[in-house]
Protein backbone atom coordinates (compact mmCIF):
# COMPACT_ATOMS: atom_id res chain seq x y z
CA UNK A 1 -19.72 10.93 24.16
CA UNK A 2 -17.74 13.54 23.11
CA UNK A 3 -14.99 12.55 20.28
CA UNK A 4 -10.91 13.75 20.82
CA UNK A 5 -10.32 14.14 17.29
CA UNK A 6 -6.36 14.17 17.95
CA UNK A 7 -7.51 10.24 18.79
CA UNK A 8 -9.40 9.52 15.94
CA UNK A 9 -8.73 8.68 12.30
CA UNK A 10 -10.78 8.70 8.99
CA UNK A 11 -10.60 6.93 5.94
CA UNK A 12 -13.25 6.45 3.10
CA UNK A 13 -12.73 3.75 0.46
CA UNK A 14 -14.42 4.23 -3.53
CA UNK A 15 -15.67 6.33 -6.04
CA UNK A 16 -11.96 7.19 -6.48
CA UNK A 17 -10.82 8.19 -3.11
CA UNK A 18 -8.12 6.64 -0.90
CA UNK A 19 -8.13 2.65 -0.77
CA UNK A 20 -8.70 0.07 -2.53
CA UNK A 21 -10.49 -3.62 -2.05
CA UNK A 22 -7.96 -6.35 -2.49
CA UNK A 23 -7.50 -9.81 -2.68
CA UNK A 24 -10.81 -10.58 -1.38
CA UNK A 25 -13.71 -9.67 0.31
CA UNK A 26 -12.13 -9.93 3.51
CA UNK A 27 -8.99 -7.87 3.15
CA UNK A 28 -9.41 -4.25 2.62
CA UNK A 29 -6.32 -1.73 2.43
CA UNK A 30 -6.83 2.07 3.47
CA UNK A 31 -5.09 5.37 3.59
CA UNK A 32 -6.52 6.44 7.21
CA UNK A 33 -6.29 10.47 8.33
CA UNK A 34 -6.10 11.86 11.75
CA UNK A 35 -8.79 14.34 12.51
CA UNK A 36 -6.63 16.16 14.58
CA UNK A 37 -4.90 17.91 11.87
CA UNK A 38 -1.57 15.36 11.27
CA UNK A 39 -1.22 16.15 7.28
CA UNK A 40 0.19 12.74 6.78
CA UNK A 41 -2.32 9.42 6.47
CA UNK A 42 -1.07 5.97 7.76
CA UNK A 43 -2.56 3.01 5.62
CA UNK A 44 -3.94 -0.07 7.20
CA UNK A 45 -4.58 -3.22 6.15
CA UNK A 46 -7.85 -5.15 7.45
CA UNK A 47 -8.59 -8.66 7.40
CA UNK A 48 -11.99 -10.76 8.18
CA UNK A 49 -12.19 -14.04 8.90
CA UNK A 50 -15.99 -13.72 8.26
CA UNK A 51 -17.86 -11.19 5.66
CA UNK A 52 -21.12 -11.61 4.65
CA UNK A 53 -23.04 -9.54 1.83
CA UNK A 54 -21.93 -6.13 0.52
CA UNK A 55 -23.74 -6.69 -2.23
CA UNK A 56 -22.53 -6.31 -5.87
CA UNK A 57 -22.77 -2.22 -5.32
CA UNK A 58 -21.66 -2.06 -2.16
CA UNK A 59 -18.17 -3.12 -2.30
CA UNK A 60 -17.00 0.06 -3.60
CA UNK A 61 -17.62 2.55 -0.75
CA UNK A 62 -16.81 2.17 3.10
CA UNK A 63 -16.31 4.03 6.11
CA UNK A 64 -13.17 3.33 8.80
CA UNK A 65 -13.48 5.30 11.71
CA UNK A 66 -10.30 4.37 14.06
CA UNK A 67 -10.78 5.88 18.20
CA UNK A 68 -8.16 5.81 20.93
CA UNK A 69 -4.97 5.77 18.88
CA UNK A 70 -2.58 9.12 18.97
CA UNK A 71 -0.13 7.95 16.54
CA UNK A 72 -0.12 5.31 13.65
CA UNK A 73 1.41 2.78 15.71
CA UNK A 74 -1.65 2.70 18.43
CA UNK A 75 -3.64 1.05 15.45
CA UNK A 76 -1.22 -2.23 15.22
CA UNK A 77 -3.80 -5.24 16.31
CA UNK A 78 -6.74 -4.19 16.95
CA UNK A 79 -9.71 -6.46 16.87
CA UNK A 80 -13.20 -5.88 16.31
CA UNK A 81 -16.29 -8.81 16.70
CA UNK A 82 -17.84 -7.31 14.31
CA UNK A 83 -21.47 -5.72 13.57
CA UNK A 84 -24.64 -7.07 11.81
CA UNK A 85 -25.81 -4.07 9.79
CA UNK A 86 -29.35 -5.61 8.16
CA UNK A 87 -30.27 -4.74 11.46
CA UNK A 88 -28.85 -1.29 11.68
CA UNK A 89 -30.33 -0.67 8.53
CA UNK A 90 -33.85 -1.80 9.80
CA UNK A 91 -33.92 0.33 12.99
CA UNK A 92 -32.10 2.87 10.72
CA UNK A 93 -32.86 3.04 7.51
CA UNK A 94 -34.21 6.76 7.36
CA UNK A 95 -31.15 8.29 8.84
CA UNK A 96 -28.98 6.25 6.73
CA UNK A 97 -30.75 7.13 3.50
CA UNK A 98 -30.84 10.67 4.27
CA UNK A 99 -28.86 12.69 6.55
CA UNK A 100 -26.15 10.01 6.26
CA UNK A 101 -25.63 10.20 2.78
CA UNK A 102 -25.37 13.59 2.20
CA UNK A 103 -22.64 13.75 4.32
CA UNK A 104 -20.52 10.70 2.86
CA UNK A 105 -20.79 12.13 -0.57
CA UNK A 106 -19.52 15.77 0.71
CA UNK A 107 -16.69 14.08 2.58
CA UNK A 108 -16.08 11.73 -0.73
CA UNK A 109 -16.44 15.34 -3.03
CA UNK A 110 -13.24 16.35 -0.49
CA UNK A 111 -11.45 13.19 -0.60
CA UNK A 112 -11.15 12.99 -4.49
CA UNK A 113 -10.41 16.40 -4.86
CA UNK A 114 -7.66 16.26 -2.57
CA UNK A 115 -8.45 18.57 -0.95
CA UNK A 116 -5.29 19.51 1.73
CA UNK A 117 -6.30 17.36 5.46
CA UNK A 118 -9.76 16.10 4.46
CA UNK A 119 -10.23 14.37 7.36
CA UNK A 120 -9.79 17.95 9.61
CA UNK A 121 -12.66 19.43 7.67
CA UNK A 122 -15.82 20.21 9.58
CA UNK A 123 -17.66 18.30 7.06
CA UNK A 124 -15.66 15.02 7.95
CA UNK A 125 -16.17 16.05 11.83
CA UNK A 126 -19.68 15.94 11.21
CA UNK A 127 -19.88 12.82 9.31
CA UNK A 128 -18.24 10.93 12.26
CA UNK A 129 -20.65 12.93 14.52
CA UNK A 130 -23.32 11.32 13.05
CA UNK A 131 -22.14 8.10 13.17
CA UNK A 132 -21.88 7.97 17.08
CA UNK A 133 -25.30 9.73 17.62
CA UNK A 134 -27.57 8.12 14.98
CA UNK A 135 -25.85 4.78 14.47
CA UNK A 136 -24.32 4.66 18.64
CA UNK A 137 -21.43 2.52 17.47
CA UNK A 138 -18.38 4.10 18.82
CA UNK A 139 -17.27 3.47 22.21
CA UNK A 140 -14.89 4.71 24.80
CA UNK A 141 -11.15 3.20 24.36
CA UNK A 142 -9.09 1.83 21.17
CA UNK A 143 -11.48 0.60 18.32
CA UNK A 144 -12.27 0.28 15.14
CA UNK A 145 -15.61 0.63 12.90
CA UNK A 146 -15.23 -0.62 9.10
CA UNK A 147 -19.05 0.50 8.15
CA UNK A 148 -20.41 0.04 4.46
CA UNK A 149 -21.18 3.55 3.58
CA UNK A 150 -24.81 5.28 3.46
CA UNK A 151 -24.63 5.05 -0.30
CA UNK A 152 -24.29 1.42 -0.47
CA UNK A 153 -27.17 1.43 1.89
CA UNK A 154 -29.28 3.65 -0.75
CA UNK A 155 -29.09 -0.07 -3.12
CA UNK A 156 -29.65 -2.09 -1.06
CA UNK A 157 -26.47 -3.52 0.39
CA UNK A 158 -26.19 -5.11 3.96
CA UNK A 159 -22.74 -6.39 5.50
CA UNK A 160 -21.61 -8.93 8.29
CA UNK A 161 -18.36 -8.77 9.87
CA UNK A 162 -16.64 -10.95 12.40
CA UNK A 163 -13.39 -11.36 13.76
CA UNK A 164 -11.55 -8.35 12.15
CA UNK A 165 -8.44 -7.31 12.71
CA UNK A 166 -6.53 -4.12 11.60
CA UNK A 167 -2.84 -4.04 10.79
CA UNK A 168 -0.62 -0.98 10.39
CA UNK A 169 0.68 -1.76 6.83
CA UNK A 170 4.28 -2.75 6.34
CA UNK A 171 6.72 -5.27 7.00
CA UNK A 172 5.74 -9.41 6.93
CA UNK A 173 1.80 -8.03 7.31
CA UNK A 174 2.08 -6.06 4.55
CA UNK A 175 3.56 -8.16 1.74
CA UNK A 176 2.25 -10.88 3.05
CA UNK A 177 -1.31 -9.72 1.99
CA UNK A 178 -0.57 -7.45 -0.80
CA UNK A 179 2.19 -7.67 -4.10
CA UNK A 180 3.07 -4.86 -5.71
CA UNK A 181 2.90 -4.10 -9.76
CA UNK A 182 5.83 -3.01 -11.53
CA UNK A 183 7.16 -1.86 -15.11
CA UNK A 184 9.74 -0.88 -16.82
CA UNK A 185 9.94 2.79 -18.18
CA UNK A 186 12.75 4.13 -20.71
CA UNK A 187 12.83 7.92 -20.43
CA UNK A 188 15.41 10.00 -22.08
CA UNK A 189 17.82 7.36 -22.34
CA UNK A 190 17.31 6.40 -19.18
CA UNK A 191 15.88 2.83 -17.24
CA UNK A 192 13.55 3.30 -14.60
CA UNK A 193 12.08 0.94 -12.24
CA UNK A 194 8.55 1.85 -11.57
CA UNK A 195 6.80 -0.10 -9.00
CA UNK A 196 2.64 0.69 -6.98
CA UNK A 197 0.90 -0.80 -4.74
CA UNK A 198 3.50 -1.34 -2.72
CA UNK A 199 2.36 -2.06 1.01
CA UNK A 200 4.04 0.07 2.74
CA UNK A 201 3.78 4.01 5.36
CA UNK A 202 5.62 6.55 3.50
CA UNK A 203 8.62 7.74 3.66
CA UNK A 204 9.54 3.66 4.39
CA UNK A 205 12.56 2.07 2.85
CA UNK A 206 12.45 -0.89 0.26
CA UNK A 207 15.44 -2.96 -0.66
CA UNK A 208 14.96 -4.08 -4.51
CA UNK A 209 17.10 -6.24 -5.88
CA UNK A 210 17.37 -8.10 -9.33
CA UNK A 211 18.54 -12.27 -9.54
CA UNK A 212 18.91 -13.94 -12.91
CA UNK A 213 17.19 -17.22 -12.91
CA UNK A 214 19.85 -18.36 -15.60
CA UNK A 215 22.63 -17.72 -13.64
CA UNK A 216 21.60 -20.80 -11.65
CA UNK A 217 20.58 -20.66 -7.58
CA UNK A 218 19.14 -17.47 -9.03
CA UNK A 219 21.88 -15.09 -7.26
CA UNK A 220 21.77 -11.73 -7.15
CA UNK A 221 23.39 -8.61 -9.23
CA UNK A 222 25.68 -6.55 -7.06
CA UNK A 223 25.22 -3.06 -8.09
CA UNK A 224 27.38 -0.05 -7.71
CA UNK A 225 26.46 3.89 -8.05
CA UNK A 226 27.98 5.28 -11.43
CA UNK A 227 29.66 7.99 -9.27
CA UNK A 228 30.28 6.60 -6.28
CA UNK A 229 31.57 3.44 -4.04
CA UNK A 230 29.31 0.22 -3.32
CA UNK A 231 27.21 -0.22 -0.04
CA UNK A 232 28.01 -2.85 2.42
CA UNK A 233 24.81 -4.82 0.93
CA UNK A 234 25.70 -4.06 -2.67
CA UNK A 235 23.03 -6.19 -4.01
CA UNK A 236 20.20 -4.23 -2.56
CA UNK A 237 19.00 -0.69 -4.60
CA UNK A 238 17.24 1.55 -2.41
CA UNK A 239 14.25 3.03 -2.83
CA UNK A 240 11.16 4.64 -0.89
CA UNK A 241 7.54 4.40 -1.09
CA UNK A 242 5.73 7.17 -0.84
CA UNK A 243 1.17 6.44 -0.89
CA UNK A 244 2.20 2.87 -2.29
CA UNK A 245 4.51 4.15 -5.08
CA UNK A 246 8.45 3.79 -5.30
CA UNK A 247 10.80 6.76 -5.26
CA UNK A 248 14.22 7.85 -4.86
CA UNK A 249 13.42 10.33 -2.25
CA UNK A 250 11.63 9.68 1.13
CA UNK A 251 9.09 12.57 0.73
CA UNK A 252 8.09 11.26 -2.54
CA UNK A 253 9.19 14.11 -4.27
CA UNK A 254 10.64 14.56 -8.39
CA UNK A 255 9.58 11.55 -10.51
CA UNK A 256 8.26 7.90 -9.60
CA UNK A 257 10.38 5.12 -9.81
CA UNK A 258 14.51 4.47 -9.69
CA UNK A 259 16.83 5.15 -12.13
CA UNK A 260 18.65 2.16 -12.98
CA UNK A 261 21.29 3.91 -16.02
CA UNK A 262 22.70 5.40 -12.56
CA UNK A 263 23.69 1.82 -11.47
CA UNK A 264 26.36 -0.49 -13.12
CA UNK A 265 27.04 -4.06 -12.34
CA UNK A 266 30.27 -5.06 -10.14
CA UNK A 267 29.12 -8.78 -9.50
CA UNK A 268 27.34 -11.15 -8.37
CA UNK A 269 25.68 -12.47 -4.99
CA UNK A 270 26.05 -16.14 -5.55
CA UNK A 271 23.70 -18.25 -2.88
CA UNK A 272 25.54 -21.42 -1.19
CA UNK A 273 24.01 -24.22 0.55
CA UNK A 274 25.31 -22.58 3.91
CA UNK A 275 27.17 -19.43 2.93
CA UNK A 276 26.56 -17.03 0.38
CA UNK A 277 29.96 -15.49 -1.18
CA UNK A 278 30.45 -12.73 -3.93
CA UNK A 279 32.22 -12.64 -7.19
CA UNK A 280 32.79 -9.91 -9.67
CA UNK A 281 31.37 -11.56 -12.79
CA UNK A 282 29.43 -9.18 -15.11
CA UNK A 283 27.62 -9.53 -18.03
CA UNK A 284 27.98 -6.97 -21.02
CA UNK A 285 26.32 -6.09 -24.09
CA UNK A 286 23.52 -8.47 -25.50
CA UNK A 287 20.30 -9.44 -23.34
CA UNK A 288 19.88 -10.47 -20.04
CA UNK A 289 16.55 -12.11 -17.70
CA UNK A 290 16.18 -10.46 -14.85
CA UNK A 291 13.46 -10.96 -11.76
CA UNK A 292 12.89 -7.86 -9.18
CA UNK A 293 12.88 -8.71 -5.54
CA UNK A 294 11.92 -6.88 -2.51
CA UNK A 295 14.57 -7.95 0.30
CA UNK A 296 13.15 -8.26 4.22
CA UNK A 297 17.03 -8.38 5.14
CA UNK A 298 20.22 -9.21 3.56
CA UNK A 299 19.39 -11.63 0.39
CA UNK A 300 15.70 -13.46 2.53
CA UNK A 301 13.03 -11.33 0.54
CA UNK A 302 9.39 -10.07 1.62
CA UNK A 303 8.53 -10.87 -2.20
CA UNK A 304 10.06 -12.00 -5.40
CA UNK A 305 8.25 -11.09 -8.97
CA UNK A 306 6.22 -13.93 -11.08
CA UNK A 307 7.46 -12.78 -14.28
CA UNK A 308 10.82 -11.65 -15.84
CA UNK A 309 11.73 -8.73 -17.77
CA UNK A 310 14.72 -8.74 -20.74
CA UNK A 311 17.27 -6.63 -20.38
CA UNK A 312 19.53 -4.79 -22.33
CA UNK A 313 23.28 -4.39 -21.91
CA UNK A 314 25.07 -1.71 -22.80
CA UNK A 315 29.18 -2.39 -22.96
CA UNK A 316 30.14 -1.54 -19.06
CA UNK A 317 27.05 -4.23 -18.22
CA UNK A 318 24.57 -1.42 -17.29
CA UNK A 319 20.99 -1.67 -18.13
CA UNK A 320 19.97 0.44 -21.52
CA UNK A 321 16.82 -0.81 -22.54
CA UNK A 322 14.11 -3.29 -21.99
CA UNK A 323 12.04 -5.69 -24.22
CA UNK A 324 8.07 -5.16 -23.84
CA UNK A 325 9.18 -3.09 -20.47
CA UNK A 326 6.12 -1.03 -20.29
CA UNK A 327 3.94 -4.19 -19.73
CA UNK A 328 3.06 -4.09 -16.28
CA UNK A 329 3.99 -7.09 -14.55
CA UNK A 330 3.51 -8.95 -11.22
């Protein structure tokens, strides 16, 4: 069968490439890269209702190959049975030792050097190759293949999948499965809210928002730009991510993170039993505990932090420093 690589999409996971295992042996998140030539990836999120043995080694490197799908958005749902791989490796184990992982680790020399649409490369091209011919997994239509890679095989590792589905990453999927880590970094005066691993496409918007548990129902800071008017949801501070980071632009571009000495208080969002209603209370000077949030939609959030942060108040109620803010927090 010959392969439309405008179809198909690549991702490799370990040895300090693009993914990471989380929350479990049965989730796995991945930056995916059409082999068409489309410079930007789209990261997925996989979950297993079933895995069996990666083995202790193997967990660290695997192989997504994604058919059938033009865009991102092709991916959303699609289910695999799974694929017993003790007995791939027993019919075979020569071509998975050899030819197999020379390949992997040429794509995986690529991958972690960044080098500019990996997944394009002839090298990549042939990996996949080789997957259909030797291995005879990939079919005609929309599917997926999450494969331990040939070097796992090399110690020893099998794997057992069942009932796997793969989600495009964002929205209710997305933070439902993943939380992001955040800090707080003080640069030149200024308060930044740095937050990774944040689930998810780029270029995708995030509504942040900060509550003060001592302020009660925990409501919300409203939040005005220094040099400008306040947003019809003027508790919400935008930001984008950009491969699971936050930014101020959409293409990721300048520094990580949002400046919060750019923002100054103008209320707060106070939560009612069946309304909510704003008031223009602010705090200034002295120390205040605050708690990020990432909002879905108006003030019901996708994901609200486990631990607090101190904050300090300069004498217009703007944030100017931050007690142990460089601890990274969940």
């Amino acid at each position: 069968m010959a392969l439309n690589y405008d179809t198909t999409w690549l991702g490799i996971l370990g040895g300090g490439a693009s993914g990471s295992l989380v929350a479990g042996g049965s989730i796995y998140q991945m930056d995916v890269w059409n082999m068409g030539g489309n410079p930007l990836p789209a990261r997925v999120l996989i979950t297993g209702k079933r895995v069996g043995a990666m083995a202790e080694a193997g967990a660290s490197h695997a192989l997504l190959i994604v058919t059938g799908c033009r865009t991102a958005k092709d991916m959303d749902g699609i289910e695999d049975s799974g694929l017993d791989w003790e007995l791939a490796v027993g019919l075979k184990g020569s071509a998975l030792l050899k030819t197999g992982a020379t390949l992997f680790k040429t794509v995986c020399a690529e991958v972690c050097a960044k080098t500019v649409n990996w997944a394009a490369h002839e090298s990549a091209k042939r990996l996949v190759q080789w997957t259909m011919d030797d291995l005879g997994i990939i079919k005609p239509g929309r599917q997926f293949n999450l494969l331990p890679s040939p070097l796992s095989f090399a110690v020893g590792a099998g794997i057992f999948y069942e009932w796997q589905t793969l989600h495009l990453l964002g929205g209710k999927i997305g933070w439902q499965y993943i939380s992001p880590k955040w800090y707080i970094d003080t640069v030149r005066g200024n308060v930044w809210l740095q937050m990774y691993n944040i689930p998810e496409q780029n270029g995708e918007e995030v509504r942040i928002g900060f509550s003060v548990p001592e302020w009660g129902l925990d409501p919300y800071i409203r939040w005005k730009k220094k040099d400008g008017m306040a947003g019809g949801n003027d508790f919400h501070i935008l930001g984008y991510a950009f491969d699971g980071f936050l930014f101020e632009r959409r293409d990721g571009r300048g520094f990580s993170g949002v400046n919060l000495s750019n923002l100054q208080q103008i209320g707060r969002l106070r939560d009612g039993i069946l309304s909510t209603s704003r008031t223009t209370e602010v705090k200034k000077r002295g120390w205040l505990t605050v708690r990020p949030t990432v909002f879905r939609f108006g003030n019901l959030p996708y994901w609200e932090a486990d631990h607090t942060v101190e904050m300090m108040l300069d004498s217009d109620g703007c944030f100017s420093a931050a007690s142990k803010g460089n601890q990274v927090r969940s």
